[in-house]
N, C-alpha and C. Protein backbone atom coordinates (compact mmCIF):
# COMPACT_ATOMS: atom_id res chain seq x y z
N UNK A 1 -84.23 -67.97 -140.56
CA UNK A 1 -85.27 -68.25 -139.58
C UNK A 1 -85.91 -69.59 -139.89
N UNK A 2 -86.02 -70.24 -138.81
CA UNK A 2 -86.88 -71.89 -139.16
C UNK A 2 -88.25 -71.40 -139.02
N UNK A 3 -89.06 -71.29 -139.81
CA UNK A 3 -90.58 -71.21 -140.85
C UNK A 3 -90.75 -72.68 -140.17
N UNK A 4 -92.09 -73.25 -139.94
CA UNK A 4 -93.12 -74.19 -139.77
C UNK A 4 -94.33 -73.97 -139.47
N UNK A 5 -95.25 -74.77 -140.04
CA UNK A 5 -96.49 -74.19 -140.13
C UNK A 5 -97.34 -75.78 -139.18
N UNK A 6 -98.39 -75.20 -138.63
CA UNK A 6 -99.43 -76.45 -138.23
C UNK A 6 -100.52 -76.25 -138.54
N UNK A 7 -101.50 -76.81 -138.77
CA UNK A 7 -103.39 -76.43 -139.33
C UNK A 7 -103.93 -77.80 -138.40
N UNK A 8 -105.24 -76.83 -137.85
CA UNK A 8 -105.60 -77.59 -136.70
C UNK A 8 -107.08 -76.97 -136.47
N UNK A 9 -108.29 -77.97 -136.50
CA UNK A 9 -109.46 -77.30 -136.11
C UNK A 9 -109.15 -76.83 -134.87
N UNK A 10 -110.39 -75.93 -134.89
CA UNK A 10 -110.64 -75.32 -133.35
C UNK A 10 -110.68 -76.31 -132.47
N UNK A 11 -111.50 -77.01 -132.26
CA UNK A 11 -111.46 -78.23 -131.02
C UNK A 11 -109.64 -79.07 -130.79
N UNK A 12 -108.68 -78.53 -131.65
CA UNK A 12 -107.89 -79.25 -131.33
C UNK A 12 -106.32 -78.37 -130.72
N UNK A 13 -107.00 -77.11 -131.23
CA UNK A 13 -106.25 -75.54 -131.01
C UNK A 13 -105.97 -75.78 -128.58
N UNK A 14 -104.48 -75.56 -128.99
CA UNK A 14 -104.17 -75.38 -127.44
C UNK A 14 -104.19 -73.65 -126.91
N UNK A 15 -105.02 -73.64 -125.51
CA UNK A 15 -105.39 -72.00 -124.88
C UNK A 15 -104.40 -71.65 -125.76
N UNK A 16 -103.05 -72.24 -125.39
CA UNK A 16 -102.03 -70.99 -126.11
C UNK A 16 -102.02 -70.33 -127.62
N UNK A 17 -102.26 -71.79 -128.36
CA UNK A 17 -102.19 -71.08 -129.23
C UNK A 17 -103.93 -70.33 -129.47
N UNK A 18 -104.84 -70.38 -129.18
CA UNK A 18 -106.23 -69.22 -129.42
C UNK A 18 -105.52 -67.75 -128.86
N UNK A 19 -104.91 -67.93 -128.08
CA UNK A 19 -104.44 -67.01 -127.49
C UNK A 19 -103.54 -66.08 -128.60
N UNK A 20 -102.72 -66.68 -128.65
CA UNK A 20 -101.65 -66.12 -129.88
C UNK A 20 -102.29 -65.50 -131.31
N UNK A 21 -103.33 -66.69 -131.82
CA UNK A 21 -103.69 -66.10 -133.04
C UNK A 21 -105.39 -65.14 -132.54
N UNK A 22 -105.33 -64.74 -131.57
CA UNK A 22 -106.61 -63.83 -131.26
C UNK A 22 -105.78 -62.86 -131.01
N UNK A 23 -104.55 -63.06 -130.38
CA UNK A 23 -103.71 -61.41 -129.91
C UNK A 23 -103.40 -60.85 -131.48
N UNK A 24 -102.63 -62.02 -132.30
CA UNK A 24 -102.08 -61.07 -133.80
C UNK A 24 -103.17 -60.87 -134.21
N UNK A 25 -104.70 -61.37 -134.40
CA UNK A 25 -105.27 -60.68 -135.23
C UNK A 25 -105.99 -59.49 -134.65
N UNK A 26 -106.35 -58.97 -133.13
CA UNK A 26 -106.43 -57.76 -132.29
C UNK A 26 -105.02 -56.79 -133.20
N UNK A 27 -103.89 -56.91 -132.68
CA UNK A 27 -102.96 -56.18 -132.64
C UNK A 27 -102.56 -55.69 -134.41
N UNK A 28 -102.84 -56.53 -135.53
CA UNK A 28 -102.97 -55.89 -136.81
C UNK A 28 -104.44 -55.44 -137.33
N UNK A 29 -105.45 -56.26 -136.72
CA UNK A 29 -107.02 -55.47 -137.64
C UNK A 29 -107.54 -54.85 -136.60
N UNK A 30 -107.33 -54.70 -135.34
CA UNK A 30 -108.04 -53.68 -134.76
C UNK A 30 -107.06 -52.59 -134.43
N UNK A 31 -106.10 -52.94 -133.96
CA UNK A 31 -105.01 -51.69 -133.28
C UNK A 31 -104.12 -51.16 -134.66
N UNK A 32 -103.36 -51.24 -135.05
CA UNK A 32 -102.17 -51.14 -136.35
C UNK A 32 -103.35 -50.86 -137.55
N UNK A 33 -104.66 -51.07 -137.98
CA UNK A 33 -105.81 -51.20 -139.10
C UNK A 33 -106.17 -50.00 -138.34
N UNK A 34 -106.69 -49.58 -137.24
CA UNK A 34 -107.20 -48.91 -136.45
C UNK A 34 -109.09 -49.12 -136.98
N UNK A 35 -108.96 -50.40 -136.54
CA UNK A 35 -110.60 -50.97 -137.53
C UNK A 35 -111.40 -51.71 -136.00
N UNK A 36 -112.01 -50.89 -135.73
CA UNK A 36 -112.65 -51.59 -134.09
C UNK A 36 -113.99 -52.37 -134.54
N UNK A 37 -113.63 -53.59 -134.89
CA UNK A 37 -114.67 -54.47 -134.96
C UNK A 37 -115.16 -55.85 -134.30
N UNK A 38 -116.27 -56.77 -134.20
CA UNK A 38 -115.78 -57.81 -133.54
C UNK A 38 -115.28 -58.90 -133.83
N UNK A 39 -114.01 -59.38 -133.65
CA UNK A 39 -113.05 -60.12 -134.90
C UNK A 39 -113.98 -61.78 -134.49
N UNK A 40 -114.10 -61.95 -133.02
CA UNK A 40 -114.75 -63.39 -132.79
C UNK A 40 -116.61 -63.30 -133.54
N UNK A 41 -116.58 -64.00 -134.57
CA UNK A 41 -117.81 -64.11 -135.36
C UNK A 41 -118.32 -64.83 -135.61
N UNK A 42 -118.16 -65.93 -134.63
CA UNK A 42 -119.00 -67.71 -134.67
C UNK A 42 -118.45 -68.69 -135.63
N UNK A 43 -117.35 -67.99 -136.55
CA UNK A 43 -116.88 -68.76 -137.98
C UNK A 43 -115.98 -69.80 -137.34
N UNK A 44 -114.90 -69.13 -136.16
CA UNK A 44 -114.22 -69.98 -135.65
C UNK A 44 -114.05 -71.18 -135.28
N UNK A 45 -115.07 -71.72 -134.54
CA UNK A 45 -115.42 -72.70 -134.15
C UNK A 45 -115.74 -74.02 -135.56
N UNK A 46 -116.24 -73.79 -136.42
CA UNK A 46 -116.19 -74.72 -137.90
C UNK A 46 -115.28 -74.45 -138.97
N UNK A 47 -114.16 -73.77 -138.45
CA UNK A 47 -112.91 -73.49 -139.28
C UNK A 47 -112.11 -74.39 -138.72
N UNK A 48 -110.68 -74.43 -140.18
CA UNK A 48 -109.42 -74.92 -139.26
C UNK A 48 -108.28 -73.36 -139.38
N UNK A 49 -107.30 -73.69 -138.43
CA UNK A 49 -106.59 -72.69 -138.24
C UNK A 49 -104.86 -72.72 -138.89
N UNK A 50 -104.38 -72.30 -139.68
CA UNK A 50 -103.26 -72.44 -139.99
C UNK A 50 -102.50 -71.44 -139.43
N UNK A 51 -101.37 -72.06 -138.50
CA UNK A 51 -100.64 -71.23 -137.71
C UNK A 51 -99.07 -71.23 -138.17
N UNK A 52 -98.70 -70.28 -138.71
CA UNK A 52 -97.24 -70.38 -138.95
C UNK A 52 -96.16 -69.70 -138.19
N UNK A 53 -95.11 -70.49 -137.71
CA UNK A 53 -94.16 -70.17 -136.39
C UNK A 53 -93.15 -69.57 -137.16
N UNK A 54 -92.19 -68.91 -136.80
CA UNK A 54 -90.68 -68.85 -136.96
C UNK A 54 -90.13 -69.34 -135.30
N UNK A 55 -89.63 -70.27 -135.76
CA UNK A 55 -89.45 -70.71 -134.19
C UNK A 55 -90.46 -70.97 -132.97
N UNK A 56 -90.63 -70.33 -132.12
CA UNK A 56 -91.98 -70.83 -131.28
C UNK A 56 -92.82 -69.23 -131.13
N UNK A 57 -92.56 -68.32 -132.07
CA UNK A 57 -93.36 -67.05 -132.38
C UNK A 57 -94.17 -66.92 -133.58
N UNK A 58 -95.80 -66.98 -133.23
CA UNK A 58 -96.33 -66.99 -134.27
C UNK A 58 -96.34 -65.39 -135.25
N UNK A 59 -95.89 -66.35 -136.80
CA UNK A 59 -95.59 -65.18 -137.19
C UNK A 59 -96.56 -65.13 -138.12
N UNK A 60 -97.71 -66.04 -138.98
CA UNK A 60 -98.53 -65.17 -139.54
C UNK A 60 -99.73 -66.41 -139.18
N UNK A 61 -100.98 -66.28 -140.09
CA UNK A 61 -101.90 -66.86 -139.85
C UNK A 61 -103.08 -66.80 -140.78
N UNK A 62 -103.77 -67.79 -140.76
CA UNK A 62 -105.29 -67.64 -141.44
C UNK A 62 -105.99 -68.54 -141.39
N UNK A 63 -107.14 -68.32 -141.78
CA UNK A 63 -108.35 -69.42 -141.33
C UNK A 63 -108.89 -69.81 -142.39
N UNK A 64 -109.11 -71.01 -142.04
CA UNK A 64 -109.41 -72.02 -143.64
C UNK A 64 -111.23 -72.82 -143.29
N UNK A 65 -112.05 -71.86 -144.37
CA UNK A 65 -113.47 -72.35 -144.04
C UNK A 65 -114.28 -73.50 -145.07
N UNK A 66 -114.66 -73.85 -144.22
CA UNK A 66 -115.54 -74.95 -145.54
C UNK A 66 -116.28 -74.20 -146.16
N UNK A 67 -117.04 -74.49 -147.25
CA UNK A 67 -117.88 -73.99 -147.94
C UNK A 67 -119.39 -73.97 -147.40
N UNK A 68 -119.68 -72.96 -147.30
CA UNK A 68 -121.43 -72.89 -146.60
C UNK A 68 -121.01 -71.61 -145.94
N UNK A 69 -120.02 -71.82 -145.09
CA UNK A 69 -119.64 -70.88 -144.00
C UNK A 69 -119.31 -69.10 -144.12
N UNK A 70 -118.34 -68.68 -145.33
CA UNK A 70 -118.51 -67.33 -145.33
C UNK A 70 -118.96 -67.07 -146.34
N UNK A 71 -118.89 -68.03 -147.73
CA UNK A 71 -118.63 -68.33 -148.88
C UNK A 71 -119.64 -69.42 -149.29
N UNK A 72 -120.31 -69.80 -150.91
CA UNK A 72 -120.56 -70.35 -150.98
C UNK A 72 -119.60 -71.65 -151.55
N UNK A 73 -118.19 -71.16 -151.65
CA UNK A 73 -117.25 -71.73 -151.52
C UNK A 73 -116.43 -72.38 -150.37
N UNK A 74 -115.58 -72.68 -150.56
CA UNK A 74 -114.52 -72.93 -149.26
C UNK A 74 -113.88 -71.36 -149.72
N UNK A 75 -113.06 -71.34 -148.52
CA UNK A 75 -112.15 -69.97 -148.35
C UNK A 75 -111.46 -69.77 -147.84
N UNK A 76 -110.51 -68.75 -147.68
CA UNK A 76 -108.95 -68.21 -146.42
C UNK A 76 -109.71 -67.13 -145.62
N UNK A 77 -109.57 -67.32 -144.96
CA UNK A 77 -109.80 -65.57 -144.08
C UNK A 77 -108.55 -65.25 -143.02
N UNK A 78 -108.49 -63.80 -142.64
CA UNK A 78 -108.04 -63.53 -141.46
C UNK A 78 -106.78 -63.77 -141.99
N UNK A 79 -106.63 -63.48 -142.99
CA UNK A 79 -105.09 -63.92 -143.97
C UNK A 79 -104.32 -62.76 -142.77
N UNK A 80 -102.84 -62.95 -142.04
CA UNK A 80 -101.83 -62.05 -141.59
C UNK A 80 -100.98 -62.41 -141.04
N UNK A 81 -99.73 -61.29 -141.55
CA UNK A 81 -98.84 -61.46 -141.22
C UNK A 81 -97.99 -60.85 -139.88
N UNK A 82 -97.51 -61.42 -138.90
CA UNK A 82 -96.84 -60.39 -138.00
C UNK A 82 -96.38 -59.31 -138.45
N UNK A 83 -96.70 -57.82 -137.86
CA UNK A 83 -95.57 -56.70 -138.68
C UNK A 83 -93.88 -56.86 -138.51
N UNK A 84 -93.24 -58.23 -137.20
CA UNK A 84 -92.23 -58.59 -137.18
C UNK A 84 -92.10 -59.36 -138.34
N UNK A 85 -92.79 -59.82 -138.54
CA UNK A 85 -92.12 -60.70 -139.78
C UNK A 85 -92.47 -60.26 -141.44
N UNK A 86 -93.11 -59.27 -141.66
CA UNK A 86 -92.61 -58.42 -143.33
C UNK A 86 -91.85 -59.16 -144.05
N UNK A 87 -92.00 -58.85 -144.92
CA UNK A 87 -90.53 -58.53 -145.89
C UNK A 87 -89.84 -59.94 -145.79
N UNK A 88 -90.14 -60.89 -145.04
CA UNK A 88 -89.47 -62.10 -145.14
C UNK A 88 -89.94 -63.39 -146.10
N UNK A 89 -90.68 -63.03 -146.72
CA UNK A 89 -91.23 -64.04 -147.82
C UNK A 89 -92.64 -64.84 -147.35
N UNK A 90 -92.50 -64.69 -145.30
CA UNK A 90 -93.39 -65.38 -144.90
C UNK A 90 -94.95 -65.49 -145.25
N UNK A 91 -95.15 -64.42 -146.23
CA UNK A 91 -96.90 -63.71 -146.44
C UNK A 91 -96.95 -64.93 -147.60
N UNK A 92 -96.28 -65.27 -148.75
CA UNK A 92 -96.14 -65.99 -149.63
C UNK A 92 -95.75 -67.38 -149.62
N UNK A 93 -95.44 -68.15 -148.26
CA UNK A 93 -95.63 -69.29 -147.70
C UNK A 93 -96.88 -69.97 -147.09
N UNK A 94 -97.15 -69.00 -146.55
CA UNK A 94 -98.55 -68.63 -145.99
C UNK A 94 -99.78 -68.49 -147.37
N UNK A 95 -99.77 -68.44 -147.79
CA UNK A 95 -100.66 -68.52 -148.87
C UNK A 95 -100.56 -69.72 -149.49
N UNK A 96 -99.21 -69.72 -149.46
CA UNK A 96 -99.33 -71.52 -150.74
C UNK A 96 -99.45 -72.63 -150.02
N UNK A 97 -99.25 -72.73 -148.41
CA UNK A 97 -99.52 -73.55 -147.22
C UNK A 97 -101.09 -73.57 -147.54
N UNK A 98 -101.98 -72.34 -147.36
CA UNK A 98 -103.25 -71.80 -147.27
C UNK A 98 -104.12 -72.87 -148.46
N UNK A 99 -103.55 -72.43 -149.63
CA UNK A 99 -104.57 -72.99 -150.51
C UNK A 99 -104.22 -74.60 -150.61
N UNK A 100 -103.13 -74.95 -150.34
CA UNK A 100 -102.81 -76.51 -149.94
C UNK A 100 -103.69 -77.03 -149.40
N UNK A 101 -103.17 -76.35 -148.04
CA UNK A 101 -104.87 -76.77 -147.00
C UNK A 101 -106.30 -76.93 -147.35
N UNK A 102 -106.33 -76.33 -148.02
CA UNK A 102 -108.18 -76.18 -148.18
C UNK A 102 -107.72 -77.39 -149.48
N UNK A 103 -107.34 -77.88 -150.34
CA UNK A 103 -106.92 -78.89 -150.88
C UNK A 103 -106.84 -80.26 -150.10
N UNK A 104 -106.27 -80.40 -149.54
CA UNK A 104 -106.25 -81.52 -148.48
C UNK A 104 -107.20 -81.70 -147.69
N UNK A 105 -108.10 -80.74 -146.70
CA UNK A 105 -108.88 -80.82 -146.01
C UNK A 105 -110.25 -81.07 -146.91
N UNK A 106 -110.56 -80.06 -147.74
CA UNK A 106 -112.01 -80.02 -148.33
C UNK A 106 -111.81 -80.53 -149.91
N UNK A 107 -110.89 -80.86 -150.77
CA UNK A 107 -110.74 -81.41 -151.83
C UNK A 107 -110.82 -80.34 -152.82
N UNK A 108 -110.24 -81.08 -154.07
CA UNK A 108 -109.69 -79.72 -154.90
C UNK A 108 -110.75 -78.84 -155.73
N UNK A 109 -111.46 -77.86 -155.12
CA UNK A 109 -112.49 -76.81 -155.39
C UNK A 109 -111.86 -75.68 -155.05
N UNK A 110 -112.87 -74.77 -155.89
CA UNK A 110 -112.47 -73.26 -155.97
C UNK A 110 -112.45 -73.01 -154.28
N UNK A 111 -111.32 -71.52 -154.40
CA UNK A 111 -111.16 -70.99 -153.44
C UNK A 111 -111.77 -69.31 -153.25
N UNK A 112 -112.52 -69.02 -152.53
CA UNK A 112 -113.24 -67.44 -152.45
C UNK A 112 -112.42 -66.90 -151.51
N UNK A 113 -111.89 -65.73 -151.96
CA UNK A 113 -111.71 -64.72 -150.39
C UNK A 113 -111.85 -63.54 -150.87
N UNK A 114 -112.13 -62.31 -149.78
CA UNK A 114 -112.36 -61.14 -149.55
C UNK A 114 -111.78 -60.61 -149.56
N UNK A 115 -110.51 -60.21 -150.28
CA UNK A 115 -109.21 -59.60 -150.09
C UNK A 115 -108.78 -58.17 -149.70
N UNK A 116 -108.39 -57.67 -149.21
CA UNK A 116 -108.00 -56.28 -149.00
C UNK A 116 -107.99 -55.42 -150.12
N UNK A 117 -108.02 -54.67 -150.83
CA UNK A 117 -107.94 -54.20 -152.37
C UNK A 117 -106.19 -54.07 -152.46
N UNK A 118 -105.77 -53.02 -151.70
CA UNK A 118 -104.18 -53.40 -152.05
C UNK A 118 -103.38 -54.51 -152.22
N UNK A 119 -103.80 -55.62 -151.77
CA UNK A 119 -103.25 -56.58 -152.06
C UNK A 119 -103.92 -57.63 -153.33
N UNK A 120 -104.22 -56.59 -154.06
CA UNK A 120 -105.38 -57.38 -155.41
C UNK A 120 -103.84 -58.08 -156.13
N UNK A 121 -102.74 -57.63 -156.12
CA UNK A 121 -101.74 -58.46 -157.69
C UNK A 121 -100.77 -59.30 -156.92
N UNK A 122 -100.87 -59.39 -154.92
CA UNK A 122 -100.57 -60.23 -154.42
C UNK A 122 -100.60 -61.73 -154.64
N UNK A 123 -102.57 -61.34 -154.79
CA UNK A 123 -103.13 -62.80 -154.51
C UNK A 123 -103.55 -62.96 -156.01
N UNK A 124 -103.67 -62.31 -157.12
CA UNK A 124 -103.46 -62.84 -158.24
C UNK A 124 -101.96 -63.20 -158.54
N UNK A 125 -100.84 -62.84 -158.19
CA UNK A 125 -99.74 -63.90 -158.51
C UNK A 125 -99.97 -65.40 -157.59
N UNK A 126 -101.06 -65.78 -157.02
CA UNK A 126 -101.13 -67.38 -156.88
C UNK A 126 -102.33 -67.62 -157.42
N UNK A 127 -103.19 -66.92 -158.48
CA UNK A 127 -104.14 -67.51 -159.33
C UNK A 127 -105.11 -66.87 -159.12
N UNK A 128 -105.31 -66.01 -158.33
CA UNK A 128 -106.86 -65.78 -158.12
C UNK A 128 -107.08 -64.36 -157.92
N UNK A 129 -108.84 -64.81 -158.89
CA UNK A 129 -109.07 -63.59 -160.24
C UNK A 129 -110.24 -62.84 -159.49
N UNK A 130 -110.54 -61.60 -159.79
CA UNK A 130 -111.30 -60.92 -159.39
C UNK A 130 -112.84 -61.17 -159.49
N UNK A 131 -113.92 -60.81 -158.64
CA UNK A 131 -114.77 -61.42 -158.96
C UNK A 131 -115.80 -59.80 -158.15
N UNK A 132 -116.52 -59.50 -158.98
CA UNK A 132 -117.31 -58.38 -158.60
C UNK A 132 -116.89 -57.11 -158.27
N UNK A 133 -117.50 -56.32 -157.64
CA UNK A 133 -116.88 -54.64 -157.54
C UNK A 133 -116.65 -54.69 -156.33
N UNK A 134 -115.55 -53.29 -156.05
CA UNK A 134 -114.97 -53.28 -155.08
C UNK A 134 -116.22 -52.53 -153.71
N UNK A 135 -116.05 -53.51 -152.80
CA UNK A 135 -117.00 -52.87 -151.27
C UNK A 135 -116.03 -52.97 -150.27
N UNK A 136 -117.11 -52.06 -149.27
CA UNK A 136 -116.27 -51.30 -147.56
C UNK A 136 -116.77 -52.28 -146.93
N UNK A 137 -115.23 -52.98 -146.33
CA UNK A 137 -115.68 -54.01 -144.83
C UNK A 137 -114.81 -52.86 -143.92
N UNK A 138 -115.75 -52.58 -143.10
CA UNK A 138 -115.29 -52.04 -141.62
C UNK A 138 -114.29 -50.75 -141.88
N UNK A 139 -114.57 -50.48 -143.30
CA UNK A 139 -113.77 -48.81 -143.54
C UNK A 139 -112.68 -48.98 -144.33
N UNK A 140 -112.57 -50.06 -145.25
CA UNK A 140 -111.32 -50.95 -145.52
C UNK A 140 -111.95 -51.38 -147.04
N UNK A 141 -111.44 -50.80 -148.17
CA UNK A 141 -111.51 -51.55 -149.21
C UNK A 141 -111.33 -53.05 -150.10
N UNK A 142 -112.09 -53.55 -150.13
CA UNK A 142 -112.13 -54.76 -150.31
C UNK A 142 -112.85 -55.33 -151.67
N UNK A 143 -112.13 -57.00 -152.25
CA UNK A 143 -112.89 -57.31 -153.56
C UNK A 143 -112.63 -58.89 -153.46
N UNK A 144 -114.13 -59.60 -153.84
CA UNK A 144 -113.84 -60.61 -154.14
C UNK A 144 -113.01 -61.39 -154.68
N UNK A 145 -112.25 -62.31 -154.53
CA UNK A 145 -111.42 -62.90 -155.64
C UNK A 145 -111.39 -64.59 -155.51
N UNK A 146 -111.88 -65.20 -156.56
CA UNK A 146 -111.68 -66.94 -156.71
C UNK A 146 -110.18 -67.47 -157.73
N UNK A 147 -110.04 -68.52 -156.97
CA UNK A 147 -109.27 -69.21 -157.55
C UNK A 147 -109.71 -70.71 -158.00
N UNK A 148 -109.79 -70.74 -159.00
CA UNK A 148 -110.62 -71.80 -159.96
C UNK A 148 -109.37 -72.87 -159.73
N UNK A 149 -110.04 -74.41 -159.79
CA UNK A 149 -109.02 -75.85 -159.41
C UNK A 149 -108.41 -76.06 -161.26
């Protein structure tokens, strides 16, 4: 499969693609999560968006924040993968694209995210360590984790 990725603030995001990465993240955290929350949360708009294709189907995604914004860090959010695309290595491209980004865009500082708890030895095989006790976002176990520069 041809993998390519683009990162693009919001102001530069085409209908189609808001479209695309608002349907995958509906169709895995609210429908497939069965987690009814409101995913649009004002963050959008001062984020950039990393969109990764297999061809012209977006297959995963996440949002890359400056620091102030969710975090007193910079951060990933909205980390996902299509359930078409699993198992293809794409979750682990997507991450090392991810923390690139926030490298390039905001310069080389720690990275914060909110991680899912099952995926705690995911995101420590790319560096990043736990940070506080585990809390409920939206019914969903979750734990801080930074990745120090």
């Amino acid at each position: 499969m041809n993998y390519h990725y683009t990162i693009k603030h919001f102001n530069e995001l085409t209908t189609h693609e808001l479209y695309a990465l608002l349907r995958l993240r509906a169709e895995v955290f609210v429908v497939e999560q069965n987690c009814p929350y409101l995913d649009p949360d004002n963050k959008d708009q001062q984020s950039h968006h990393l969109l990764y294709y297999a061809g012209d189907q977006l297959a995963a995604y996440t949002r890359l924040l400056p620091a102030g914004l969710s975090f007193d860090e910079v951060s990933i959010g909205r980390v996902i993968t299509s359930p078409a695309h699993r198992g293809t290595g794409v979750g682990k491209k997507l991450i090392e694209a991810s923390i690139q980004g926030c490298y390039e865009l905001f310069g080389r500082e720690p990275i914060r995210i909110g991680a899912q708890l099952y995926l705690l030895k995911f995101y420590q095989s790319f560096g990043f360590v736990e940070q506080g006790d585990v809390y409920d976002e939206d019914g969903i176990p979750h734990v801080e984790m930074v990745k120090g520069v």
